[in-house]
Protein backbone atom coordinates (compact mmCIF):
# COMPACT_ATOMS: atom_id res chain seq x y z
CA UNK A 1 -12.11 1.25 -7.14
CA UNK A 2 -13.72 3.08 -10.05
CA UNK A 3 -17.42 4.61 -9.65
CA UNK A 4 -18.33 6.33 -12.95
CA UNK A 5 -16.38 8.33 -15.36
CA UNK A 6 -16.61 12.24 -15.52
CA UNK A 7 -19.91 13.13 -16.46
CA UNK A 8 -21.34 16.79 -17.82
CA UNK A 9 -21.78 19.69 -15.22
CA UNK A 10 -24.95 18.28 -14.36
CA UNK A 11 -23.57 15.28 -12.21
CA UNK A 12 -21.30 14.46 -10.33
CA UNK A 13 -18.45 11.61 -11.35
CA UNK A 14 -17.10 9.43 -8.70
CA UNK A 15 -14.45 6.79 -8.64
CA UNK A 16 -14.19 5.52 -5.48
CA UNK A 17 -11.14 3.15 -5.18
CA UNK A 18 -9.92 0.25 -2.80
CA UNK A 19 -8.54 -2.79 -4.87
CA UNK A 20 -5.04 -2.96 -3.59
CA UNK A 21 -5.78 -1.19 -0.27
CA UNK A 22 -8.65 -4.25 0.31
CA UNK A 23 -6.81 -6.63 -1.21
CA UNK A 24 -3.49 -8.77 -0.04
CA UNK A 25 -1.07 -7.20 -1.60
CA UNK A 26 0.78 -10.45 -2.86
CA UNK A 27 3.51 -9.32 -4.82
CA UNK A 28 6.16 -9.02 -4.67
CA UNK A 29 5.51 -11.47 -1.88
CA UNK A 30 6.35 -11.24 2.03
CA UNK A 31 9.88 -9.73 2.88
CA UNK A 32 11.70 -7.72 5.47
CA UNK A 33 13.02 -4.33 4.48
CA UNK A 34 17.03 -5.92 5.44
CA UNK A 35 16.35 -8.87 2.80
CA UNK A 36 19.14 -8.25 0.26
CA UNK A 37 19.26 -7.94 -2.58
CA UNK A 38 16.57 -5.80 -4.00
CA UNK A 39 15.95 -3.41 -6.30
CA UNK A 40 17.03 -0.18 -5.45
CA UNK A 41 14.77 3.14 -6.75
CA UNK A 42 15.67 6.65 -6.49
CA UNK A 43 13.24 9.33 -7.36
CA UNK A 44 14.34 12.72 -7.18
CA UNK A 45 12.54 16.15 -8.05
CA UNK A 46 14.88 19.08 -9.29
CA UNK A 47 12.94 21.77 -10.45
CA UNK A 48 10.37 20.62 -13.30
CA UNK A 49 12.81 17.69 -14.07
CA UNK A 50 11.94 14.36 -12.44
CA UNK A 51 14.21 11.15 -12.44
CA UNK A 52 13.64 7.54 -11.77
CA UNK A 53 17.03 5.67 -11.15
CA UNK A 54 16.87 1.94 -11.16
CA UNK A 55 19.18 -0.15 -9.77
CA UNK A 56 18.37 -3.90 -10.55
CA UNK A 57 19.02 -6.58 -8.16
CA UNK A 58 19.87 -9.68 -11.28
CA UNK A 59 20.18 -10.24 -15.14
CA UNK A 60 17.04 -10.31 -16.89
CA UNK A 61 16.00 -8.96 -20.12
CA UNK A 62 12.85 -8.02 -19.25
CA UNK A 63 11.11 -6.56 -16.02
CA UNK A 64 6.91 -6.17 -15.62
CA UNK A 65 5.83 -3.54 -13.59
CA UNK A 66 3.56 -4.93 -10.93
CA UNK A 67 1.35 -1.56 -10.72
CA UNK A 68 0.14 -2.05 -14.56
CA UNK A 69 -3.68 -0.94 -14.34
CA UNK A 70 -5.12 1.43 -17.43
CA UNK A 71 -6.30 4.80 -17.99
CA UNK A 72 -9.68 4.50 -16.83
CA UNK A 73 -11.05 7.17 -19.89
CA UNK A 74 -8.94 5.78 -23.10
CA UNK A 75 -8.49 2.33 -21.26
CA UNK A 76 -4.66 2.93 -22.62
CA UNK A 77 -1.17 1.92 -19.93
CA UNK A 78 0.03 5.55 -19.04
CA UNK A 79 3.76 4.83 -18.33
CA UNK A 80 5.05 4.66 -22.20
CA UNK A 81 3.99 7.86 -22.68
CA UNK A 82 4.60 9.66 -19.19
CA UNK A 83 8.23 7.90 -18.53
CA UNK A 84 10.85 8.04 -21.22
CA UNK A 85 13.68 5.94 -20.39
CA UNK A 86 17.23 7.48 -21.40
CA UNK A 87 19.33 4.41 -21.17
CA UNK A 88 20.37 3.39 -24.61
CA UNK A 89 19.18 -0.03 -25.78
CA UNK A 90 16.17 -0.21 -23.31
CA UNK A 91 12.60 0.42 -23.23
CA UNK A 92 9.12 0.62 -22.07
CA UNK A 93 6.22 -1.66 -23.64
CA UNK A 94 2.95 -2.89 -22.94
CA UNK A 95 3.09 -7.00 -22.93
CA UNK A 96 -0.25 -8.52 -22.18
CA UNK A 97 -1.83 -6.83 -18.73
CA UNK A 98 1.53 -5.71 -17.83
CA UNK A 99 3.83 -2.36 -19.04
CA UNK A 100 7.32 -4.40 -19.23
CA UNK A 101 10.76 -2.48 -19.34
CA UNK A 102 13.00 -4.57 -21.83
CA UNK A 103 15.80 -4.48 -23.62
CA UNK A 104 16.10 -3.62 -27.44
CA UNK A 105 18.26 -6.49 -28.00
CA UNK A 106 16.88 -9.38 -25.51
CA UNK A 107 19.87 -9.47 -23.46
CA UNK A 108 19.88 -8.45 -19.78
CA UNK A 109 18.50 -4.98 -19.02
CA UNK A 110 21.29 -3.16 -17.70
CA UNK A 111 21.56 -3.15 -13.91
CA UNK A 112 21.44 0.79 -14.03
CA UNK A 113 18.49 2.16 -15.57
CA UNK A 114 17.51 5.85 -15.69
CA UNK A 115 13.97 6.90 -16.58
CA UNK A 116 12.75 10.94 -16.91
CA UNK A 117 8.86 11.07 -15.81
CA UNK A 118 6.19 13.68 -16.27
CA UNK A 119 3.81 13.37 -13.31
CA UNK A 120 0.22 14.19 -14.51
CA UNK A 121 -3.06 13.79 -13.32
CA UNK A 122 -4.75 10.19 -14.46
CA UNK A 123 -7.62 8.13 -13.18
CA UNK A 124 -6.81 3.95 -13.45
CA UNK A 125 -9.17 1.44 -13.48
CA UNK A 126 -9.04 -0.22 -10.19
CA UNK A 127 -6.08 0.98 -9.13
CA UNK A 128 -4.09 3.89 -7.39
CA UNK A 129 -3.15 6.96 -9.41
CA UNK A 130 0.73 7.09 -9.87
CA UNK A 131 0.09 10.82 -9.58
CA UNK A 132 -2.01 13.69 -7.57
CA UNK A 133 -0.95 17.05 -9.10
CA UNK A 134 -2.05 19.76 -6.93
CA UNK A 135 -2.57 23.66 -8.28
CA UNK A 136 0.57 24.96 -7.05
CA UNK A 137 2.98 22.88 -8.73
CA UNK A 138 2.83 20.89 -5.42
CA UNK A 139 2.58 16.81 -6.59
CA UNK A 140 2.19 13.18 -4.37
CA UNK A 141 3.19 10.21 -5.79
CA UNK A 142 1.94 6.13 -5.29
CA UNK A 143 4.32 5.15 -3.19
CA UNK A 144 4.08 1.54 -5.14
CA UNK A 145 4.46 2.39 -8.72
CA UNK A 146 7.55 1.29 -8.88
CA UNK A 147 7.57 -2.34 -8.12
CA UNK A 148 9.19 -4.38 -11.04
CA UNK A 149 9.16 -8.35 -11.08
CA UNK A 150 11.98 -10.14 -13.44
CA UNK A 151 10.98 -11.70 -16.74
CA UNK A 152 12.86 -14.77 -18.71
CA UNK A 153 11.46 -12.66 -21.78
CA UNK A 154 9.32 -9.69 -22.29
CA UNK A 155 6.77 -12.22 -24.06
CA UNK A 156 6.51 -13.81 -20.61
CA UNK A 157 4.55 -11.18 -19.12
CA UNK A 158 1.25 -12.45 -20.87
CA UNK A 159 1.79 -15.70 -18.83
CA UNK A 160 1.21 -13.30 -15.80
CA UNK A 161 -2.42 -13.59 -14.27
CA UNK A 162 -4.35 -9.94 -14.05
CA UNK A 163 -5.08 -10.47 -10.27
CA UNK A 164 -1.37 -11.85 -8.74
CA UNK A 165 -2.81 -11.89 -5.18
CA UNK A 166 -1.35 -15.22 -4.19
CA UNK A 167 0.63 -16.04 -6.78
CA UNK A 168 4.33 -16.14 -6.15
CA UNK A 169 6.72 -13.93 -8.41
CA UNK A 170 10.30 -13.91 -8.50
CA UNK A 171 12.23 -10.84 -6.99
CA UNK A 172 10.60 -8.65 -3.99
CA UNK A 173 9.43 -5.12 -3.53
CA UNK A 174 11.58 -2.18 -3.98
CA UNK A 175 13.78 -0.60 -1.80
CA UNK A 176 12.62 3.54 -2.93
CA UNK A 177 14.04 6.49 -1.85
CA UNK A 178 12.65 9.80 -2.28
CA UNK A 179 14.09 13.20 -2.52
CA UNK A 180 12.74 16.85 -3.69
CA UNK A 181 16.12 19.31 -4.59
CA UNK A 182 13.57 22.19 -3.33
CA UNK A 183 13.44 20.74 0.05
CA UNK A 184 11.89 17.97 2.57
CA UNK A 185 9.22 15.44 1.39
CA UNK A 186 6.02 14.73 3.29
CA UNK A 187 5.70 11.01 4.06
CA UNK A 188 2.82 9.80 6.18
CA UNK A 189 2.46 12.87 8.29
CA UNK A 190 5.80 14.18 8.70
CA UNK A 191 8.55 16.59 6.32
CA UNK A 192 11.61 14.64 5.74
CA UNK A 193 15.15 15.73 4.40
CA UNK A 194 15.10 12.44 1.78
CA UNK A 195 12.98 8.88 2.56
CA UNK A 196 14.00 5.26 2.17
CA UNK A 197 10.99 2.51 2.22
CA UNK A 198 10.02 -0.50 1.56
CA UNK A 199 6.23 -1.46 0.80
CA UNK A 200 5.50 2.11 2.39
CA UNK A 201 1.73 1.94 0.97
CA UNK A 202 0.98 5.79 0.40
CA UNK A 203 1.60 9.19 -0.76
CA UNK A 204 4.92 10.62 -0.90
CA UNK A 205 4.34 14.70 -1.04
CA UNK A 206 6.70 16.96 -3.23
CA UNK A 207 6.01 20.39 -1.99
CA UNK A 208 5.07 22.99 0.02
CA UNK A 209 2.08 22.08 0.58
CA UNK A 210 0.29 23.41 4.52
CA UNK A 211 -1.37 21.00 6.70
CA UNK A 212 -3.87 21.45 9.39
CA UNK A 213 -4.83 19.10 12.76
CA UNK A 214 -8.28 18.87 13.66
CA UNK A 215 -10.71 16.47 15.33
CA UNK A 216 -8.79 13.87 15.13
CA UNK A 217 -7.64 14.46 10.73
CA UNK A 218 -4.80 15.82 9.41
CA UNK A 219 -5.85 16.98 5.81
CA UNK A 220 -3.79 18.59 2.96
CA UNK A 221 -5.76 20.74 0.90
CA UNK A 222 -4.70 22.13 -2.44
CA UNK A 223 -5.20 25.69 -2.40
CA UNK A 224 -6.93 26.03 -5.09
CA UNK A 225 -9.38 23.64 -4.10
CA UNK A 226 -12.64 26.17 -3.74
CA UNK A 227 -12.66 26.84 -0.04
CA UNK A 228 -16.02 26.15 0.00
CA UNK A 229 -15.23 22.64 -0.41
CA UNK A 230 -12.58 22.16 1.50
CA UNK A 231 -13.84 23.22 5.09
CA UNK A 232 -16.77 20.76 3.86
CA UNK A 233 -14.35 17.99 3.21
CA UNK A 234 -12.19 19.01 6.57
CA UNK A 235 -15.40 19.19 8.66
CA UNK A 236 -17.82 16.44 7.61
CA UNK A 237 -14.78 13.40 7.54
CA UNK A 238 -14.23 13.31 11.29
CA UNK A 239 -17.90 13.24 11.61
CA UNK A 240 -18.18 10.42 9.24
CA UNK A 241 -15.33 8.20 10.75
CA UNK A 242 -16.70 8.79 14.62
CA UNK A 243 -19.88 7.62 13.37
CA UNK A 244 -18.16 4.67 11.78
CA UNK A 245 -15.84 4.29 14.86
CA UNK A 246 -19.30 4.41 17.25
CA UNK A 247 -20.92 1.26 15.08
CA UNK A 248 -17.95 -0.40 14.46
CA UNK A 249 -15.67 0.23 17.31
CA UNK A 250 -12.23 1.90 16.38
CA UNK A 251 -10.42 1.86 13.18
CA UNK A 252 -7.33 -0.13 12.63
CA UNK A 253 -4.06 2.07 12.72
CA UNK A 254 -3.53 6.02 13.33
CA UNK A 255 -5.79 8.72 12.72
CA UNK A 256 -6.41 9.28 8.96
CA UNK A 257 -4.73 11.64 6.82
CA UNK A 258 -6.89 13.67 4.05
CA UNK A 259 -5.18 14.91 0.96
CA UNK A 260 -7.16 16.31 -1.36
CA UNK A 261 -6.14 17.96 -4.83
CA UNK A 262 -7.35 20.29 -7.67
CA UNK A 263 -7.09 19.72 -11.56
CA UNK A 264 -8.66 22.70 -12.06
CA UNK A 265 -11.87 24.52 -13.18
CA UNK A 266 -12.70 22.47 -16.73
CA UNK A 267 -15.83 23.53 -18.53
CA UNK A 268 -18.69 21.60 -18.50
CA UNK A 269 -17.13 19.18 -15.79
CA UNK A 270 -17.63 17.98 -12.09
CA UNK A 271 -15.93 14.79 -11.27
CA UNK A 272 -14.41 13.44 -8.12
CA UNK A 273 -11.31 10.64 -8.02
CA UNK A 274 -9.89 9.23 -4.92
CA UNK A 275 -8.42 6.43 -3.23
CA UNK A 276 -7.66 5.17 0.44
CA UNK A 277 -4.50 4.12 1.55
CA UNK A 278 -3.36 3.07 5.39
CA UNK A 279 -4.24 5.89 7.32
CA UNK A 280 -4.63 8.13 4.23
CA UNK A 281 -8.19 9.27 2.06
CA UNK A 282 -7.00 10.78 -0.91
CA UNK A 283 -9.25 12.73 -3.19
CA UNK A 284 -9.11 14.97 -6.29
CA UNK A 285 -11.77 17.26 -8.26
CA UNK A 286 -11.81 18.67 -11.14
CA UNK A 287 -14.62 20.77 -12.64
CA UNK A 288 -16.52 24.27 -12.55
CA UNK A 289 -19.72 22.13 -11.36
CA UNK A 290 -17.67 22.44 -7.71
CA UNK A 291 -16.79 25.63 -8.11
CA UNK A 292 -19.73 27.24 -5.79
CA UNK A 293 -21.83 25.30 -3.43
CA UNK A 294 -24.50 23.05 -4.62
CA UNK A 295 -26.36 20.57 -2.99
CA UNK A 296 -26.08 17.91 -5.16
CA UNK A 297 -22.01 17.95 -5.41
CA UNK A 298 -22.14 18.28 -1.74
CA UNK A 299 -24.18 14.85 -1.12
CA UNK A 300 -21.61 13.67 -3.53
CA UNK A 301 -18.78 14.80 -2.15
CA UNK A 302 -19.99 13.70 1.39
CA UNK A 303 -20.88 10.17 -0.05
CA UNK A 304 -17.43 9.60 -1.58
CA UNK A 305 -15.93 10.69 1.97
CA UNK A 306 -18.26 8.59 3.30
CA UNK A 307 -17.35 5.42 1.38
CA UNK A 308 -13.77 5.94 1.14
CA UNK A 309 -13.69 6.26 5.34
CA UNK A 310 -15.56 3.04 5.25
CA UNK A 311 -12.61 1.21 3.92
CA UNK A 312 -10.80 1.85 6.94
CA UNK A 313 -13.29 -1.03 8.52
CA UNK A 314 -14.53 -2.92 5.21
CA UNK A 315 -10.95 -2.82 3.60
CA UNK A 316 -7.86 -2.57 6.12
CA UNK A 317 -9.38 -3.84 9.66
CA UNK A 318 -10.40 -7.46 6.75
CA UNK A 319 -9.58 -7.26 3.40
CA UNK A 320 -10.77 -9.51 0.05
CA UNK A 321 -8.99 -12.39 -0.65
CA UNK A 322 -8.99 -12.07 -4.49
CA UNK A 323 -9.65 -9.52 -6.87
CA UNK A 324 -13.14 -10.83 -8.10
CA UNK A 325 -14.55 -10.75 -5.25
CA UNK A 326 -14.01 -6.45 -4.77
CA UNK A 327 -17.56 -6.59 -4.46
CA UNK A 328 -17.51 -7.41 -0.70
CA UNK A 329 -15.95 -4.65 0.36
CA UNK A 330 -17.04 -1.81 -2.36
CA UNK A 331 -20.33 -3.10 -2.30
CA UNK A 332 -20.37 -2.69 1.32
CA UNK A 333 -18.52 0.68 1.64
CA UNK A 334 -21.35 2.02 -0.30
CA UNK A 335 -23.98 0.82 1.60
CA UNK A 336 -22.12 2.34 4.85
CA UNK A 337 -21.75 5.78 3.24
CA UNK A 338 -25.61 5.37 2.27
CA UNK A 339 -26.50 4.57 5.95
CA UNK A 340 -23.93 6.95 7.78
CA UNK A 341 -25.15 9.98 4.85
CA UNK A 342 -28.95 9.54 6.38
CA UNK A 343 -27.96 9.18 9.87
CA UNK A 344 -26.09 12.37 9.42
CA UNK A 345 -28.45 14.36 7.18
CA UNK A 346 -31.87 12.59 7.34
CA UNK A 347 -32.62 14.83 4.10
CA UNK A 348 -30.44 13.09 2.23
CA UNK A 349 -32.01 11.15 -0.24
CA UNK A 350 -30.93 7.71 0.02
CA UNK A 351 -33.11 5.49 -1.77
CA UNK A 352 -32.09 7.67 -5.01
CA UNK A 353 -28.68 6.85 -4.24
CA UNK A 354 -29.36 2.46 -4.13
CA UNK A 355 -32.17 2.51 -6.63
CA UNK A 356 -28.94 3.76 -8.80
CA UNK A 357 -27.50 0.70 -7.24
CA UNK A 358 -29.91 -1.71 -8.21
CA UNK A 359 -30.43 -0.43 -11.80
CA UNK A 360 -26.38 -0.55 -12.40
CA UNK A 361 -26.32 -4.02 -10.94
CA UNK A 362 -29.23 -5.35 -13.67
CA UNK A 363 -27.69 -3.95 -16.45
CA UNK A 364 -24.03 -5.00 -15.69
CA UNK A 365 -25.15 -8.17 -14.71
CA UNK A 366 -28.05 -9.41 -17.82
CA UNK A 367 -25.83 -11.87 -19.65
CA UNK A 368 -22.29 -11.74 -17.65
CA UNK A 369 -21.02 -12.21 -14.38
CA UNK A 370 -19.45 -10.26 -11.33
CA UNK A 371 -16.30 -11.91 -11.14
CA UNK A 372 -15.40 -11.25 -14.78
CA UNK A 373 -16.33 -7.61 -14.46
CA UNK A 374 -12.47 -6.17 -14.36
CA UNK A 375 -11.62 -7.90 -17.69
CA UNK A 376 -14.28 -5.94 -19.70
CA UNK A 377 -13.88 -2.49 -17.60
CA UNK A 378 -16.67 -2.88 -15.75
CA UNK A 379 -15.79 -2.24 -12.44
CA UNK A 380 -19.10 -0.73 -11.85
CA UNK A 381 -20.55 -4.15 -11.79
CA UNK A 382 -18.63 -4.74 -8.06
CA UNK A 383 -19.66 -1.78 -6.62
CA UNK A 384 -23.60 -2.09 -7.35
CA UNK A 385 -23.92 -5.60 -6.99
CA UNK A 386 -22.03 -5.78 -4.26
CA UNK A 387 -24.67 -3.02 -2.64
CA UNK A 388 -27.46 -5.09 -3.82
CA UNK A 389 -26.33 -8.17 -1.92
CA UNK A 390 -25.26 -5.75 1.14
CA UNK A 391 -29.22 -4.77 0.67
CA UNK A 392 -30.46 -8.52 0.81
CA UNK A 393 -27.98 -9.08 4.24
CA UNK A 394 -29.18 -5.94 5.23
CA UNK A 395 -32.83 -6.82 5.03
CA UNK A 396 -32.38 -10.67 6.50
CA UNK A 397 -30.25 -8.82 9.66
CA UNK A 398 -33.17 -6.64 10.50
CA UNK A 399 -35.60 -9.80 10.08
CA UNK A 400 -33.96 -11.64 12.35
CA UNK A 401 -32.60 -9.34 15.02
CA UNK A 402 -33.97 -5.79 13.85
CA UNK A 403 -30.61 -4.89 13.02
CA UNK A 404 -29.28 -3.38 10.42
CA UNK A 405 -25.96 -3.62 7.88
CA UNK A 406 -23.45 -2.74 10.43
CA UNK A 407 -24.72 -5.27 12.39
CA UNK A 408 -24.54 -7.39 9.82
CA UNK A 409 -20.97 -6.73 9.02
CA UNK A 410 -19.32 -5.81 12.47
CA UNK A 411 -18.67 -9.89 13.13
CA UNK A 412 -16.98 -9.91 10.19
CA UNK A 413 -14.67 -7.54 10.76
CA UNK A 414 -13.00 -10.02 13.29
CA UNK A 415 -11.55 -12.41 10.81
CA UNK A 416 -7.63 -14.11 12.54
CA UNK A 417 -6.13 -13.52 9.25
CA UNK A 418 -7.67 -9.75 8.46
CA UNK A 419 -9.44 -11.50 4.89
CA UNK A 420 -13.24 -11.73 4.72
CA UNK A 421 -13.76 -14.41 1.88
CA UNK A 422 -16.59 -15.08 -0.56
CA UNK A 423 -17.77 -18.03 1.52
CA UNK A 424 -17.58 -16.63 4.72
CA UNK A 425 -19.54 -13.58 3.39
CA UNK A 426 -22.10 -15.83 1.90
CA UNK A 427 -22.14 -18.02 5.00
CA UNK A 428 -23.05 -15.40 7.06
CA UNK A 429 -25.75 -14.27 4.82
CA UNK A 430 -27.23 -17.86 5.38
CA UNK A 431 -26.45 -17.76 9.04
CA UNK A 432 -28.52 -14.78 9.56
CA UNK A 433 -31.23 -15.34 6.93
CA UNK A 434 -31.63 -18.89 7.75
CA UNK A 435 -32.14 -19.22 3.84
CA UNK A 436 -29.71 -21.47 1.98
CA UNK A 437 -31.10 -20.35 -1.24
CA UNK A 438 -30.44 -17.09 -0.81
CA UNK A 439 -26.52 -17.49 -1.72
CA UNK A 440 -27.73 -19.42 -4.86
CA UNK A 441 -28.99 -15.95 -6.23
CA UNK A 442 -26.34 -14.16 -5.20
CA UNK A 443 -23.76 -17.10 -6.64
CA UNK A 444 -25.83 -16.96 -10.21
CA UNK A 445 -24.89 -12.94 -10.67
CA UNK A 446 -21.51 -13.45 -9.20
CA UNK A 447 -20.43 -16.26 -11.27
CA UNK A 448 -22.77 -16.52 -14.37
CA UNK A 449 -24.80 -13.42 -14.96
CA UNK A 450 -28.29 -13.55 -15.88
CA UNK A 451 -30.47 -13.55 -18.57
CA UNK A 452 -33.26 -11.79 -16.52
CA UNK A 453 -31.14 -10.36 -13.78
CA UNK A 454 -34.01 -8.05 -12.10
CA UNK A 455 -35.65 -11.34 -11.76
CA UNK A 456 -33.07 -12.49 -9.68
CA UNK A 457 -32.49 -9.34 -7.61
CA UNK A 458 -36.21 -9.46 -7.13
CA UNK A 459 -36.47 -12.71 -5.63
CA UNK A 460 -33.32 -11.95 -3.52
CA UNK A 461 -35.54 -8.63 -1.87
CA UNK A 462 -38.47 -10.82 -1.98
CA UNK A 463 -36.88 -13.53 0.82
CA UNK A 464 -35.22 -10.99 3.11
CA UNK A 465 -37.82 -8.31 3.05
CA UNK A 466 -36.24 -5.19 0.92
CA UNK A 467 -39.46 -3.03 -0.04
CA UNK A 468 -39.84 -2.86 -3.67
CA UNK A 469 -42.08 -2.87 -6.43
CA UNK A 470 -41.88 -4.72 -10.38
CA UNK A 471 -42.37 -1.47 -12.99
CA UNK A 472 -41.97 -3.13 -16.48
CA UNK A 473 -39.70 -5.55 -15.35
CA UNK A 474 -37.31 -3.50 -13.50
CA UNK A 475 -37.13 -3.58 -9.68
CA UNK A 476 -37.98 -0.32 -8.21
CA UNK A 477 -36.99 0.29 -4.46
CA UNK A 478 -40.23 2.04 -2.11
C-alpha cells in the first residue's frame, strides 16, 4: 500500500504495499482451477515483443478488468497506453474505477482477443505493479493483472463498487499461462519450460535472472542493483523475519522469496516501491541517492523490509475484511518495522520515524475520515493513522500487562477465518485498555475526521499513557 511518492535526493520515498495481499481477494469469487469454463490467457515473450491472447469464456460486449488501480504519480489507468489491442473493432477504455475492454460497436467482444503490451516500470495506488523491469532486460509480471469480469455494457462498469471484496461478480478468475521464447520462466521459486495457473498470487519472472539460498531467503537481485544494497537487503531480511517469527511464532506458508529490481540511477532521486505477495517481498529502487551507502537510505531501506516482512503475520496469517479498513494491518506493519528496527539497531531513531506518523495522521485526518482515504488518493491516511491507533493499543498493552504491540497483536493473529475485522480490532483495544471510550476516538478519525484532529490523538495518548507533549497545538511524541 502506498507510503509517499518519490521525493528529492534528500529522502527517501517509500510505498509500502499490502491491499490485495491483506485483503480477501473476492473476485472473481471462490473456484477450483477444473471449473470450466473460464477465460483462458496466454502471455508469451518473444524477443522485445510481448502478447496477451484472450480467450473469452461467453458473449459480452464489454469486460472490466478487476486489477484497475491508477498510476500513483499522474493518478492516470496505465493499461490504454501500455496494451494496444490488435483485434479490429475492440478496445481498451477507462469506465468509472475500472479500465473496460469493449467493443467499437456494442456487440459481443470477440471470443479471441489479442493485445501487444509494453511492460514498464509503474507505481499504483494501492495496488500491485503489473510490472518489475529489472536492468538487464530481465522483467516479472503480477500474476493477477489479467482478471476480466463480463459487462451487459461498458457503461456498467461505473455500477461496480471500488473495493469488490465481497461482492459477487459474474465469471471467475483466469486460467493464465505463461511462456518466454528465450527460455523457462521463474514461478514461485522454480524455472519452468511454460506455466498454467489459476489465482497463482505472484511474480512470474521472464529472464535470466540468478538466485541465491541463504538463511532461510531466496532473493533475486537485479544486477544492477548497487551491491552495496543488495547484500544489505539479502542480509538484514532473515534477521527481520526471525525476529518476527521469535514474537510471533512462525509465519504462515514457505520461506519468503526476495526480488528486488533496479530502474536505474535518476538524478536527483531516491525512492523505494514494493509489495508482498504469498511467500514473496518484492521491492524496486530507483535513484542516485542509493547509489553509495548512506545511513539514512539504509534505515529506510531496512524499515520498508521491515514492514513489508510484517505482512507475512499482519496480512496473510489474518487479513482485513474490507478495503477501508487497510489501516489495521498497514498501520500495524509499521509499527512492527518501528519496534523490530530498534530491537535490531538501538541507534535507530524511532520516535523520528512515528512522530512522522502522528503528524501525517493530523493532517490527513482535520476535516475527513480514514475510511474515505482511497477515494481522494490518500492512502497515506491508513498507514499513519493506523500507527497512531497501533500507538494507543500499544500504550494500554504495556499498562495493563507491561507488554508491548506484539503482544497486543499476537491474539489476533488467531482469527478461524484468517480476517481481523474493525470490531474485533477495536474490541480488543477495549479489552485490554478497559476504556470503552477509547474506540470512540479512534471511530471519530476513522469514520468522520476531525475538525481538531491532534485534539483527538491527544486525548487517545492521554488515556493509554503514550508520552507526549502539546507544541502549538500539535502533538509532539517525548
Amino acid at each position: 500500500m502506498p507510503r509517499r511518492p518519490a521525493l528529492a535526493a534528500s529522502f527517501l520515498a517509500l510505498s509500502a504495499l499490502c491491499v490485495e495481499a491483506c485483503a480477501p481477494v473476492a473476485a472473481p469469487p471462490p473456484s477450483s482451477a477444473q471449473q470450466a469454463p473460464r477465460v483462458e490467457v496466454s502471455v508469451v515473450r518473444d524477443g522485445d515483443d510481448w502478447s496477451v491472447d484472450y480467450v473469452l469464456d461467453r458473449d459480452a460486449p464489454a469486460w472490466a478488468f478487476f486489477n484497475s488501480a491508477l498510476l500513483r504519480d499522474s493518478r492516470r489507468p496505465w493499461r490504454p497506453d501500455w496494451w494496444t489491442v490488435q483485434t479490429p473493432g475492440v478496445t481498451i477504455e477507462r469506465v468509472g474505477d475500472y479500465d473496460v475492454l469493449r467493443s467499437t460497436d456494442g456487440g459481443p467482444v470477440p471470443r479471441r482477443v489479442s493485445i501487444r503490451m509494453r511492460p514498464r516500470p509503474g507505481d499504483l495506488e494501492a495496488a500491485y505493479d503489473p510490472a518489475l523491469v529489472f536492468s538487464d532486460g530481465t522483467v516479472a509480471l503480477y500474476s493477477e493483472q489479467f482478471d476480466v469480469i463480463p459487462l451487459e455494457a461498458a457503461a456498467a462498469a461505473r455500477d461496480l463498487p471500488r473495493d469488490l471484496n465481497g461482492v459477487a461478480v459474474p465469471g471467475g478468475p483466469a486460467r493464465v499461462t505463461w511462456r518466454d521464447a528465450a527460455g523457462p520462466v521463474l514461478f514461485k521459486g522454480e524455472r519452468r519450460a511454460e506455466v498454467t495457473a489459476v489465482e497463482a498470487e505472484t511474480y512470474v519472472l521472464f529472464g535470466e535472472a540468478t538466485t541465491r539460498q541463504g538463511d532461510g531467503v531466496t532473493t533475486v537481485v537485479d544486477p544492477g542493483l548497487p551491491r552495496w544494497l543488495g547484500d544489505e537487503l539479502a542480509g538484514f531480511t532473515p534477521r527481520v523475519m526471525g525476529y518476527y517469527a521469535r514474537r510471533l511464532g512462525p509465519a504462515p506458508g514457505d520461506a519468503p522469496t526476495l526480488m528486488v529490481s533496479w530502474t536505474g540511477p535518476t538524478r536527483s532521486l531516491s525512492s523505494m516501491g514494493g509489495s508482498v505477495l504469498p511467500g514473496m517481498i518484492s521491492m524496486s529502487f530507483e535513484g542516485e541517492g542509493v547509489l553509495n551507502p548512506d545511513r539514512e537510505a539504509l534505515d529506510r531501506a531496512h524499515w520498508f523490509i521491515g514492514h513489508e516482512g510484517a505482512h507475512f503475520w499482519l496480512g496473510q496469517a489474518v487479513r482485513y475484511e474490507y478495503a477501508r479498513d487497510m489501516w489495521i494491518t498497514e498501520g500495524g506493519a509499521d509499527l512492527m518495522a518501528v519496534r523490530a528496527l530498534k530491537t535490531l539497531n538501538p541507534a535507530y531513531d524511532a520516535r523520528a520515524e512515528l512522530q512522522t506518523e502522528v503528524d501525517d495522521c493530523v493532517r490527513l485526518t482535520q476535516g475527513r475520515s480514514v475510511v474515505t482515504a482511497a477515494d481522494r488518493g490518500e492512502h497515506r491516511a491508513h498507514y499513519a493513522c493506523g500507527a497512531v491507533f497501533a500507538m494507543a493499543a500499544e500504550g494500554a498493552q504495556k499498562a495493563r500487562t507491561g507488554g508491548d504491540w506484539f503482544d497486543f497483536i499476537k491474539p489476533l493473529l488467531a482469527q478461524p477465518d484468517g480476517v481481523l475485522t474493525r470490531e474485533e480490532w477495536l474490541s480488543a483495544l477495549t479489552g485490554v485498555s478497559r476504556d470503552p471510550s477509547l474506540r470512540l476516538g479512534v471511530e471519530q478519525l476513522l469514520d468522520q475526521g476531525a475538525a481538531d484532529p491532534a485534539a483527538v490523538v491527544a486525548r487517545l495518548f492521554q488515556r493509554t499513557g503514550v508520552a507526549f507533549r502539546m507544541d502549538g497545538g500539535r502533538v509532539v511524541l517525548i
